[in-house]
C-alpha atoms as a PDB file:
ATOM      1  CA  UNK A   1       0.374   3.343  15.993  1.00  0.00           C
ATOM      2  CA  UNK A   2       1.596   2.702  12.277  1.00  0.00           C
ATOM      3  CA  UNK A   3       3.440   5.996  10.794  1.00  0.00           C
ATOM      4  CA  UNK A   4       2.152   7.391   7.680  1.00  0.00           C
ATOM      5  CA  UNK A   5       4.765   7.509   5.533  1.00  0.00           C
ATOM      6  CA  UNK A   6       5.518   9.890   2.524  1.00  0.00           C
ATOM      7  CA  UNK A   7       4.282  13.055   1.815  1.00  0.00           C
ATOM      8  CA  UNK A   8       0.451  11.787   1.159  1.00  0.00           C
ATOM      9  CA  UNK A   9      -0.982  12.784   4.218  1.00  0.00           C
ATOM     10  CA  UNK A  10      -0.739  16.167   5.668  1.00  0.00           C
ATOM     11  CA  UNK A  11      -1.975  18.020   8.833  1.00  0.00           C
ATOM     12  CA  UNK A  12      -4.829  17.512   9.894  1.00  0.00           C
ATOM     13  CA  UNK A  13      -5.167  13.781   8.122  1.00  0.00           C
ATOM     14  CA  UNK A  14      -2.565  12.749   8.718  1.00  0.00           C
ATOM     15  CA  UNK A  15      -3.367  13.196  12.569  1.00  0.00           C
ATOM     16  CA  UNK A  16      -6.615  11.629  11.847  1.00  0.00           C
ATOM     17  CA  UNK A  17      -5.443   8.160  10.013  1.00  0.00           C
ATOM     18  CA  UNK A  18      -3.062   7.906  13.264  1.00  0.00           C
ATOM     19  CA  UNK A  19      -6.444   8.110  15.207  1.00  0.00           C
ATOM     20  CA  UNK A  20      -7.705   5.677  12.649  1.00  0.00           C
ATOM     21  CA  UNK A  21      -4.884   3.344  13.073  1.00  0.00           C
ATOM     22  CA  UNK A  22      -4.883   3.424  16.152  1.00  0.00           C
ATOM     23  CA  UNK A  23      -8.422   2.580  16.504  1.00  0.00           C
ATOM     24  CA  UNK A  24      -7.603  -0.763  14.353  1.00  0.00           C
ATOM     25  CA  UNK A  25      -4.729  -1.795  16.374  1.00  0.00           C
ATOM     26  CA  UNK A  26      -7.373  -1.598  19.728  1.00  0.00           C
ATOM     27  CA  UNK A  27      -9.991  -3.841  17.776  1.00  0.00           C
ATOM     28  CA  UNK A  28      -7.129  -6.271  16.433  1.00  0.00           C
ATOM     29  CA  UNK A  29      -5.787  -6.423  20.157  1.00  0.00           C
ATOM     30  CA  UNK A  30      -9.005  -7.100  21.533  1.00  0.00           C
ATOM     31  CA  UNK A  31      -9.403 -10.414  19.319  1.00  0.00           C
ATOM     32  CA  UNK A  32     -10.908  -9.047  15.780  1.00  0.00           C
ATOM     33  CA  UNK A  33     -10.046 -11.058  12.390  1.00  0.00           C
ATOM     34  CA  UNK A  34      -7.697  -8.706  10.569  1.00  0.00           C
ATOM     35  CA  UNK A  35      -8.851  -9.785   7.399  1.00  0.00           C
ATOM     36  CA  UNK A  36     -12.517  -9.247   8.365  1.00  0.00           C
ATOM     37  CA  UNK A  37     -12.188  -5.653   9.237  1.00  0.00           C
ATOM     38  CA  UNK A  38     -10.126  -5.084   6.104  1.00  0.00           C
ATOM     39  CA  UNK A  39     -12.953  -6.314   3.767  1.00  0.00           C
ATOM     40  CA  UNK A  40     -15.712  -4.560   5.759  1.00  0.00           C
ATOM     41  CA  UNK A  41     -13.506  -0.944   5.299  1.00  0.00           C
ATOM     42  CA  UNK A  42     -12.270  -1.129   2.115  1.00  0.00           C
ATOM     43  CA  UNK A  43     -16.299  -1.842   0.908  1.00  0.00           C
ATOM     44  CA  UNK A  44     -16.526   1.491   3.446  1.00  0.00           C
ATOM     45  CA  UNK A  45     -13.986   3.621   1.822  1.00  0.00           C
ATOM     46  CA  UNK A  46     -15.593   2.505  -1.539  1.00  0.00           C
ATOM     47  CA  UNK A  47     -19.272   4.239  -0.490  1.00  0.00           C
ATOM     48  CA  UNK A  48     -18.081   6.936   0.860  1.00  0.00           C
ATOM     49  CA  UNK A  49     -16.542   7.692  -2.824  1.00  0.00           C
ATOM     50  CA  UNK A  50     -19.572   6.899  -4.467  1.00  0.00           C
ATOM     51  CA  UNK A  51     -22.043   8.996  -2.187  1.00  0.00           C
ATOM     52  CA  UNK A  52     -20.700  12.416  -2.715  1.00  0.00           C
ATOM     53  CA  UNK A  53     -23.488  13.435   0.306  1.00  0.00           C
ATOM     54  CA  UNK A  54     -22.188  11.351   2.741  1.00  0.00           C
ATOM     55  CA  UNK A  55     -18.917  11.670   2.213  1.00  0.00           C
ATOM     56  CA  UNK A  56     -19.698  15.440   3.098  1.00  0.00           C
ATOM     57  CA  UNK A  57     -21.721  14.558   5.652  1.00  0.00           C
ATOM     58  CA  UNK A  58     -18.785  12.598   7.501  1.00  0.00           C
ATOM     59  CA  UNK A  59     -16.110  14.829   6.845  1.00  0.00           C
ATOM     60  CA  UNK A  60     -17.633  18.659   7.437  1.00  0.00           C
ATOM     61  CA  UNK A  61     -16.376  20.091  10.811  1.00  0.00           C
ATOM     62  CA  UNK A  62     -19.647  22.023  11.758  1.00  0.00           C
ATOM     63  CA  UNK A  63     -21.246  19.150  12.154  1.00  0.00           C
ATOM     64  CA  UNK A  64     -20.228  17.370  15.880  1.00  0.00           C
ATOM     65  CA  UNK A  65     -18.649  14.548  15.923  1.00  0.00           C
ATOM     66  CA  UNK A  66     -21.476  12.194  17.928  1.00  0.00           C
ATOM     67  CA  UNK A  67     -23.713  13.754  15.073  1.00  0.00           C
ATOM     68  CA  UNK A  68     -21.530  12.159  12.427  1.00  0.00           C
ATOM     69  CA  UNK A  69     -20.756   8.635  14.958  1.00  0.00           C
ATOM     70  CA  UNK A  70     -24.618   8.186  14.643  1.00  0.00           C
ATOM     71  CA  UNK A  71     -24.977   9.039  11.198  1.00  0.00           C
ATOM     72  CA  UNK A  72     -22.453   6.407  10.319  1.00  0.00           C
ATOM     73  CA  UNK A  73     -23.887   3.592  12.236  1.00  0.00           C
ATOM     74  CA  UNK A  74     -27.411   4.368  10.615  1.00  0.00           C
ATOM     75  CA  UNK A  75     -25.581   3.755   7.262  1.00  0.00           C
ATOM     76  CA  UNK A  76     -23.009   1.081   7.849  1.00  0.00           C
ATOM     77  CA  UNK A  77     -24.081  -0.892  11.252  1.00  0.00           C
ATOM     78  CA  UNK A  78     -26.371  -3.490   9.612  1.00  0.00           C
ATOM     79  CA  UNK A  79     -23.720  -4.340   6.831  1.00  0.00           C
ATOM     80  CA  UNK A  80     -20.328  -3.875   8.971  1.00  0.00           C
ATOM     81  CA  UNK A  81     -18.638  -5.870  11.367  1.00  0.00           C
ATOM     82  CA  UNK A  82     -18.815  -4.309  14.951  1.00  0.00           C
ATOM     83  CA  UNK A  83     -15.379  -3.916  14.811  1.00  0.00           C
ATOM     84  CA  UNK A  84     -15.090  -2.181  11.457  1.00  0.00           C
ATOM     85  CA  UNK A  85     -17.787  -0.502  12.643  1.00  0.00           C
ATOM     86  CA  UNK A  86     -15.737   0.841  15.625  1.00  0.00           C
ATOM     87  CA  UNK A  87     -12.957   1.883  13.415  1.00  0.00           C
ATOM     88  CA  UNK A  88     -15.264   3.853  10.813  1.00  0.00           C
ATOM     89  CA  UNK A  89     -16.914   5.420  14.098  1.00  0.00           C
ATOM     90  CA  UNK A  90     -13.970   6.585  15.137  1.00  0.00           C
ATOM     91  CA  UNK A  91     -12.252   7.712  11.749  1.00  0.00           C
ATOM     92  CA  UNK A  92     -15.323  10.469  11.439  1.00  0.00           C
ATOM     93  CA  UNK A  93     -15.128  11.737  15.040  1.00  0.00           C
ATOM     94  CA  UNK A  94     -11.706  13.645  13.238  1.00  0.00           C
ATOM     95  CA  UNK A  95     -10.648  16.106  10.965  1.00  0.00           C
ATOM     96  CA  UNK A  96      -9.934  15.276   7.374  1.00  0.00           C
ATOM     97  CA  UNK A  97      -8.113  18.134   5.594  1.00  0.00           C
ATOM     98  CA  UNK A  98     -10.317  17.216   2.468  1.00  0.00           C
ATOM     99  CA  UNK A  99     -13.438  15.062   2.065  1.00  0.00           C
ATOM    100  CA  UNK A 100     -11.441  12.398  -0.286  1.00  0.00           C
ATOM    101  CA  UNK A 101      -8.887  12.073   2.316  1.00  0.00           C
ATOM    102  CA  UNK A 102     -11.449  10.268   4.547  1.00  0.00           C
ATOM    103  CA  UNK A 103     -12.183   7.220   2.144  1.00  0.00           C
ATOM    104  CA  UNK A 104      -8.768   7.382   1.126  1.00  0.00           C
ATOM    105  CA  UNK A 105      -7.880   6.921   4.604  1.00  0.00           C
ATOM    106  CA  UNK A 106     -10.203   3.839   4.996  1.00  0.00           C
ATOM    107  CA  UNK A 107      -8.833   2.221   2.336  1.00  0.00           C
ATOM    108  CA  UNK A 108      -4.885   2.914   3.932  1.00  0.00           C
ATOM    109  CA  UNK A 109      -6.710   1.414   7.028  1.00  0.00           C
ATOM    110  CA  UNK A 110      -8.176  -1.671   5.374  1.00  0.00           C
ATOM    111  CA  UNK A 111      -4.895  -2.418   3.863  1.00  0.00           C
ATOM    112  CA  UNK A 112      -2.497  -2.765   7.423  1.00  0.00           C
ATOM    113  CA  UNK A 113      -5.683  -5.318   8.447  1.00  0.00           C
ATOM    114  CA  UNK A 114      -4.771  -7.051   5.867  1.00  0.00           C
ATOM    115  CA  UNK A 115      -1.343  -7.081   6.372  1.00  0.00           C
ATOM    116  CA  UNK A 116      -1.758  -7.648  10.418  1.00  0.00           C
ATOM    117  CA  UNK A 117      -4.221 -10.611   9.109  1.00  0.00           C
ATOM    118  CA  UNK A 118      -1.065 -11.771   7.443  1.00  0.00           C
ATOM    119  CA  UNK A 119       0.925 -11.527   9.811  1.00  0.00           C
ATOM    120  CA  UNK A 120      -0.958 -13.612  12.155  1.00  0.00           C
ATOM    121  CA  UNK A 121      -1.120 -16.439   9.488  1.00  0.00           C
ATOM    122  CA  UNK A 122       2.664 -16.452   9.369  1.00  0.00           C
ATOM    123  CA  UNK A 123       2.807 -15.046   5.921  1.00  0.00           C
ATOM    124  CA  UNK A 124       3.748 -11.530   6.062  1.00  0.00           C
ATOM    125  CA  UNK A 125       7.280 -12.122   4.761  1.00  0.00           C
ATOM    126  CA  UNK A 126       5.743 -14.127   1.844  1.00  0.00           C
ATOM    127  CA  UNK A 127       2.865 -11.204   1.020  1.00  0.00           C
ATOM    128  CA  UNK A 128       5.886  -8.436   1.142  1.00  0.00           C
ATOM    129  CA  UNK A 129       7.204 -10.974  -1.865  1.00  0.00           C
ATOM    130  CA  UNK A 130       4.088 -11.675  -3.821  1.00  0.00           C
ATOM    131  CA  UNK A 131       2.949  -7.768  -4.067  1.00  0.00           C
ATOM    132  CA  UNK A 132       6.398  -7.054  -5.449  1.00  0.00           C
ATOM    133  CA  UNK A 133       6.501  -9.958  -7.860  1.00  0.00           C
ATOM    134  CA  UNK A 134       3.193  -9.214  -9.108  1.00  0.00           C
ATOM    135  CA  UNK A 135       4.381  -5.505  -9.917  1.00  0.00           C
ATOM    136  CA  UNK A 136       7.018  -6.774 -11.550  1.00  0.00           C
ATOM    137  CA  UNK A 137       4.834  -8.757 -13.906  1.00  0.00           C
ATOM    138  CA  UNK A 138       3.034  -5.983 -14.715  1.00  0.00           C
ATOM    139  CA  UNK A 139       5.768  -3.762 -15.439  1.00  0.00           C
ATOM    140  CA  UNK A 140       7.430  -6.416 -17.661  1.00  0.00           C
ATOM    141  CA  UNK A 141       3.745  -7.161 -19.532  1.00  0.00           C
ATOM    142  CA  UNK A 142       2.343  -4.193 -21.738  1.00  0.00           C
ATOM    143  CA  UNK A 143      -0.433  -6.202 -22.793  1.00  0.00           C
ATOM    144  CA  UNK A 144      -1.199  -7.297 -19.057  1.00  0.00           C
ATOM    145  CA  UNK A 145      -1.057  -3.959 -18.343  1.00  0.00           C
ATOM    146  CA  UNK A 146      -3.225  -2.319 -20.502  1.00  0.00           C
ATOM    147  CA  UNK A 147      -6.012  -4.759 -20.326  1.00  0.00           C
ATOM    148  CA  UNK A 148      -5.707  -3.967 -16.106  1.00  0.00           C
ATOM    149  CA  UNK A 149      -5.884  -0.404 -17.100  1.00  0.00           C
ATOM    150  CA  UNK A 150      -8.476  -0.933 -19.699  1.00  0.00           C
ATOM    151  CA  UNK A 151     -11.213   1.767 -19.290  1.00  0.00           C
ATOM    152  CA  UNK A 152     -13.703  -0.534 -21.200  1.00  0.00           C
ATOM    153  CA  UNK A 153     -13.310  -3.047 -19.058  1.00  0.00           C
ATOM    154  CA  UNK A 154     -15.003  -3.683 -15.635  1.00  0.00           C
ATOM    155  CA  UNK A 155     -13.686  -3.804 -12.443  1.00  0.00           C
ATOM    156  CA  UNK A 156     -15.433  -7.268 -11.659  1.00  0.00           C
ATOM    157  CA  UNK A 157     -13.552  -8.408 -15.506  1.00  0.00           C
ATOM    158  CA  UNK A 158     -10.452  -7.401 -14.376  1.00  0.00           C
ATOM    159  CA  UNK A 159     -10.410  -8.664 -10.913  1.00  0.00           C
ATOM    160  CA  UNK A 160     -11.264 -11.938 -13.098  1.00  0.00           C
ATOM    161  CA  UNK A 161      -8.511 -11.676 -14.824  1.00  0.00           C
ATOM    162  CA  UNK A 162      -5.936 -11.360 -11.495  1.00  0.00           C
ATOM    163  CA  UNK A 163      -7.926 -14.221 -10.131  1.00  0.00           C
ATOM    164  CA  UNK A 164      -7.060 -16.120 -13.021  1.00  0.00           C
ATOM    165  CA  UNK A 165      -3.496 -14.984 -13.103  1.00  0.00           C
ATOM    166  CA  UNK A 166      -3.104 -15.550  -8.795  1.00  0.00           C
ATOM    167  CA  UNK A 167      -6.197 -18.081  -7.243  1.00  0.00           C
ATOM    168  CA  UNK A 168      -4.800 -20.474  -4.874  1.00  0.00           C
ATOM    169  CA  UNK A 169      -0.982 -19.140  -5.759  1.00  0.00           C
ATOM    170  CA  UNK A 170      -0.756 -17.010  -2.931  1.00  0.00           C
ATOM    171  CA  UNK A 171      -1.303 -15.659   0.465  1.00  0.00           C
ATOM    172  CA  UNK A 172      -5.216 -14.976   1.388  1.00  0.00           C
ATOM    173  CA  UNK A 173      -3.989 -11.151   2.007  1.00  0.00           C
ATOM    174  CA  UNK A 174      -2.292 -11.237  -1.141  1.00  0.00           C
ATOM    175  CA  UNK A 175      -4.742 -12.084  -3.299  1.00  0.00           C
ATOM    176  CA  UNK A 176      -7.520  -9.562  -1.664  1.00  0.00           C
ATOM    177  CA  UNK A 177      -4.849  -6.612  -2.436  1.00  0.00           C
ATOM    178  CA  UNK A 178      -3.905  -8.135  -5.782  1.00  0.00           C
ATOM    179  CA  UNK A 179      -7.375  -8.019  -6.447  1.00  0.00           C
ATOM    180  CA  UNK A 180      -8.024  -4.902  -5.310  1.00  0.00           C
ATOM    181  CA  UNK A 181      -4.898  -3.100  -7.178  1.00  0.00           C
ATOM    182  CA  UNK A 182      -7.309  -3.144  -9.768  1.00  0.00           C
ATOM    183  CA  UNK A 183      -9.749  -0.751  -8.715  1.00  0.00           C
ATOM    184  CA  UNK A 184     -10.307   2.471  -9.811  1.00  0.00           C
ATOM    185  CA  UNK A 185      -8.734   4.358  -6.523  1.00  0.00           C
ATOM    186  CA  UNK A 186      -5.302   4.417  -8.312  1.00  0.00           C
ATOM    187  CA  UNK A 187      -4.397   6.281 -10.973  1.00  0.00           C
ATOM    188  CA  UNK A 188      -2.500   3.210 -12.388  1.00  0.00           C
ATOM    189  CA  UNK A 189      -2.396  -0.777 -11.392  1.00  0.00           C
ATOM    190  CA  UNK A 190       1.388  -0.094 -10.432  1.00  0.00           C
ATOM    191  CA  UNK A 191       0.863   2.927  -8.833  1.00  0.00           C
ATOM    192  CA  UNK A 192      -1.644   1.033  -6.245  1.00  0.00           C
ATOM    193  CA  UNK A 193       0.932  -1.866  -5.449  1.00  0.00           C
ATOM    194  CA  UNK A 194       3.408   0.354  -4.613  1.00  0.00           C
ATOM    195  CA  UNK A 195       1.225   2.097  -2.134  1.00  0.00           C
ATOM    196  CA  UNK A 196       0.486  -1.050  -1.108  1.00  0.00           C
ATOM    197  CA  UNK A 197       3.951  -2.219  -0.705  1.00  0.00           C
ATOM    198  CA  UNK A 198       5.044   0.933   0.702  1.00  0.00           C
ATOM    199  CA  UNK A 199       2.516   0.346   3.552  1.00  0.00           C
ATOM    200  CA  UNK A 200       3.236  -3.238   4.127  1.00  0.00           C
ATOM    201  CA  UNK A 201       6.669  -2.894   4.900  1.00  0.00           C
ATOM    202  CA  UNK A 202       5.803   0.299   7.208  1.00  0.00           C
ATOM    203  CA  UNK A 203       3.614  -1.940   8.896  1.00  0.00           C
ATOM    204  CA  UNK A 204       6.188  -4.346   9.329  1.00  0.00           C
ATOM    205  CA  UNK A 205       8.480  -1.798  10.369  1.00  0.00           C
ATOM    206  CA  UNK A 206      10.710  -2.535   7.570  1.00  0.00           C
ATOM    207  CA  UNK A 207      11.597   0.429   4.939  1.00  0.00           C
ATOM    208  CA  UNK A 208      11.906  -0.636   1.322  1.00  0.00           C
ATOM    209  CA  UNK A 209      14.627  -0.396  -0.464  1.00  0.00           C
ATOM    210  CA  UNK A 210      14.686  -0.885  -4.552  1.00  0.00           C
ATOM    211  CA  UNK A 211      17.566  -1.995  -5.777  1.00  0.00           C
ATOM    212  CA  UNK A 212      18.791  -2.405  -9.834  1.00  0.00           C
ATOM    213  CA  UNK A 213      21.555  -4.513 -10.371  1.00  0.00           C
ATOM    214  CA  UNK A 214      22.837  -5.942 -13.921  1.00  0.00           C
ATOM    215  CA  UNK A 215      23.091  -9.155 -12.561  1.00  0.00           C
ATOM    216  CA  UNK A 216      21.721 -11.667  -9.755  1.00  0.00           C
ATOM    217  CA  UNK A 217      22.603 -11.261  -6.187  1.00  0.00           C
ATOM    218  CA  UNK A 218      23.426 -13.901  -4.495  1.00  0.00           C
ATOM    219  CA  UNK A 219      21.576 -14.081  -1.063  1.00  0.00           C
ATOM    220  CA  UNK A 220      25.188 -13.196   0.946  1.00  0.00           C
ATOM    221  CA  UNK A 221      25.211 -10.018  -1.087  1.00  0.00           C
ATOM    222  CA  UNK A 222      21.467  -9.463  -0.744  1.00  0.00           C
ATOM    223  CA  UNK A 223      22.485 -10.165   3.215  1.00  0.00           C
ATOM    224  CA  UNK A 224      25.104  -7.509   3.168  1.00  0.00           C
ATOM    225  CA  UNK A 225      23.657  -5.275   1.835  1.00  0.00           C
ATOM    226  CA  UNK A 226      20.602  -4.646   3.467  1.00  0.00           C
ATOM    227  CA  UNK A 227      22.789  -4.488   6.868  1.00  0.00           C
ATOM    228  CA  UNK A 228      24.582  -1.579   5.514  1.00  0.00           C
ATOM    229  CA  UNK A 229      21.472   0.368   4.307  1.00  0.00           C
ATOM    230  CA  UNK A 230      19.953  -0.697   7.883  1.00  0.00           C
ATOM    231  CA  UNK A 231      23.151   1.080   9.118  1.00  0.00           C
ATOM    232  CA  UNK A 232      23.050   3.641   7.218  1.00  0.00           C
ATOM    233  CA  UNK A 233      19.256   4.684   7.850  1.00  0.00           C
ATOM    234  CA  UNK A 234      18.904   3.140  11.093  1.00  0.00           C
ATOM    235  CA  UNK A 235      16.333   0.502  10.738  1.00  0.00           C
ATOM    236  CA  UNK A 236      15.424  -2.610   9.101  1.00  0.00           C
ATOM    237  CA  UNK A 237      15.304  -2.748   5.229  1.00  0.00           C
ATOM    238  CA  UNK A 238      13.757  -5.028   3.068  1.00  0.00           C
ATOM    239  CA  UNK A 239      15.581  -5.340  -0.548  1.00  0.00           C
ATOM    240  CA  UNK A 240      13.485  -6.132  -3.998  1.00  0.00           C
ATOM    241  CA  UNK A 241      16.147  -6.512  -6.542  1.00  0.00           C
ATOM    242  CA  UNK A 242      15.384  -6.387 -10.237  1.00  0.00           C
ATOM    243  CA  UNK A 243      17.567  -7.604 -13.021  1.00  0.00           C
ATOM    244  CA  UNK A 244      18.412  -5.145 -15.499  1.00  0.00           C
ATOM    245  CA  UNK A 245      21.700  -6.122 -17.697  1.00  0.00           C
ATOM    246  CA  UNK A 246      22.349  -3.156 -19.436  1.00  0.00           C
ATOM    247  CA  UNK A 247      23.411  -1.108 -16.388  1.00  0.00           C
ATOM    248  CA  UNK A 248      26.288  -3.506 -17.006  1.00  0.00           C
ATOM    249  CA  UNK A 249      27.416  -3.553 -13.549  1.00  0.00           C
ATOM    250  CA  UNK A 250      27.342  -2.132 -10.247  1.00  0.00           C
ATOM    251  CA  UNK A 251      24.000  -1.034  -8.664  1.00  0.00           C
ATOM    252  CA  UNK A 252      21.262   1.415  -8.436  1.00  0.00           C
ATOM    253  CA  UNK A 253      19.760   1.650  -5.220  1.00  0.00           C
ATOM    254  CA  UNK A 254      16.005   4.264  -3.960  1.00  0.00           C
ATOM    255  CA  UNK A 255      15.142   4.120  -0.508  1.00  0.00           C
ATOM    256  CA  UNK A 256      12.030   6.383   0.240  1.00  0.00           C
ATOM    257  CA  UNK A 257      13.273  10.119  -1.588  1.00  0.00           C
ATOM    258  CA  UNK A 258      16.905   9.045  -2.044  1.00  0.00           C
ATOM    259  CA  UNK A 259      19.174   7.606  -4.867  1.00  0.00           C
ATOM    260  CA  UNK A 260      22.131   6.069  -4.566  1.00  0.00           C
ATOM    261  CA  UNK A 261      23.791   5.228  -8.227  1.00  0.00           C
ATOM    262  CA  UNK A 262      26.651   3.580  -8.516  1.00  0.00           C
ATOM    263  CA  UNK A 263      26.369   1.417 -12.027  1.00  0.00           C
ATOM    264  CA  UNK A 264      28.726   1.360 -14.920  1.00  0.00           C
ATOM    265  CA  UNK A 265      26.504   2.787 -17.179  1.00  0.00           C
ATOM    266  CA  UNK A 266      25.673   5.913 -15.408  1.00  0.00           C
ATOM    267  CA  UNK A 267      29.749   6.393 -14.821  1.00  0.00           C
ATOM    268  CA  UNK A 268      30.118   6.057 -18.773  1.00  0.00           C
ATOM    269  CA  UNK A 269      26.981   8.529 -18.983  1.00  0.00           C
ATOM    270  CA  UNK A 270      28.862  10.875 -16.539  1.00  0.00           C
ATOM    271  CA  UNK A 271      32.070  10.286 -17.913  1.00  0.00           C
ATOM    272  CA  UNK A 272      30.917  11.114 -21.589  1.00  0.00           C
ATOM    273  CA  UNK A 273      28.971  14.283 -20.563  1.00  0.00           C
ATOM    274  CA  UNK A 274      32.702  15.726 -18.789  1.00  0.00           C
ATOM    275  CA  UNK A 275      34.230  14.833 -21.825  1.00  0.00           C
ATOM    276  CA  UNK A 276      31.964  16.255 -24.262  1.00  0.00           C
ATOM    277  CA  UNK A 277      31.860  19.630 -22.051  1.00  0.00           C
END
């Protein structure tokens, strides 16, 4: 069972995407193409939030839960994979603690397929990579940015654009969440490939860690320091370093909630503010 980490899902739901995860891991055990069942849930999640009805339908706890199975597989069977099918059968049988959370959950669901597919393939180091390169690009690019973000644009235009921007660059499972980054589930382009970096490395069992530095780390001290923050939280951590000179030295590292500052500039900052009281 993969963990849902953060503070995202609560309760009930978060109980439920266990179920839901747990319902993927039996179908990918049993022989099921990752990247199959991720396609087939993510198109899913994306009726569910377009038919209000259903949605309600699936996720309402008078009705019984064989009521809802059948229901489902009336919808979905002819246009599903039977083993995405099993895993949306299964994801209505429980609780959501709101009717969003169910699609949302799909979507969460459709995303560790991709990342098992990944796996598989031998690329799951490289996908962890790509997702966080990519985010970089858009947070360095305003006018990449806005024309992802574009409200006048369509999804199909934009997903153009990433295609342009990533075909035949990178992993299969990169470009699907690439391209899907773009949709509207997100409030913001970034905001989606963090969620799904966040969930890759859970997947992984890896915790992320970002760290600032004002110049490049050389891979011993990329090495090093991911041992100690392994120490220190008592698992494996994955580092994404970004460059930013005018910290002028030292390093700013956030792992999950926490921040750990120790650049120049925010000693100046701290030093100026005790002098100035």
């Amino acid at each position: 069972m993969q963990g849902t980490r953060g503070t995202r899902w609560r309760g009930s739901s978060a109980e439920s995407l266990n179920a839901t995860l747990d319902a993927l891991e039996g179908v990918l055990a049993d022989g099921a193409d990752g990247a199959t069942v991720g396609a087939d849930l993510f198109g899913a999640a994306d009726v569910m939030r377009e038919q209000p009805a259903l949605r309600r339908a699936a996720t309402d706890p008078r009705i019984g839960a064989e009521t809802k199975t059948v229901l489902v597989r009336e919808v979905f069977a002819a246009h599903l994979d039977e083993s995405a099918m099993n895993v949306l059968a299964e994801a209505v049988t429980h609780r959501w603690a709101a009717g969003h959370d169910l699609p949302d959950a799909l979507a969460h669901v459709a995303v560790v397929a991709d990342v098992r597919a990944a796996d598989v393939a031998g690329d799951g180091d490289q996908l962890e990579e790509e997702l966080f390169r990519f985010s970089r690009v858009v947070a360095d690019s305003p006018a990449l940015r806005d024309a992802l973000s574009d409200p006048a644009r369509t999804v199909a235009d934009k997903q153009a654009l990433v295609g342009d921007l990533v075909g035949g660059k990178v992993t299969p499972a990169g470009e699907t969440l690439l391209r899907r980054a773009v949709t509207t589930t997100h409030l913001t382009v970034s905001s989606a490939l963090d969620d799904f970096i966040e969930i890759t490395s859970a997947t992984r069992g890896r915790m992320v860690a970002r760290v600032w530095s004002a110049r490049p780390l050389s891979d011993a001290a990329v090495d090093r320091l991911a041992a100690a923050l392994g120490r220190l939280y008592d698992g494996t951590v994955h580092l994404n370093v970004i460059e930013q000179p005018d910290l002028l030295g030292g390093l700013r590292v956030e792992i999950g909630d926490e921040v750990i500052d120790g650049t120049v500039r925010t000693r100046l900052d701290d030093a100026r503010r005790r002098l100035a009281g």
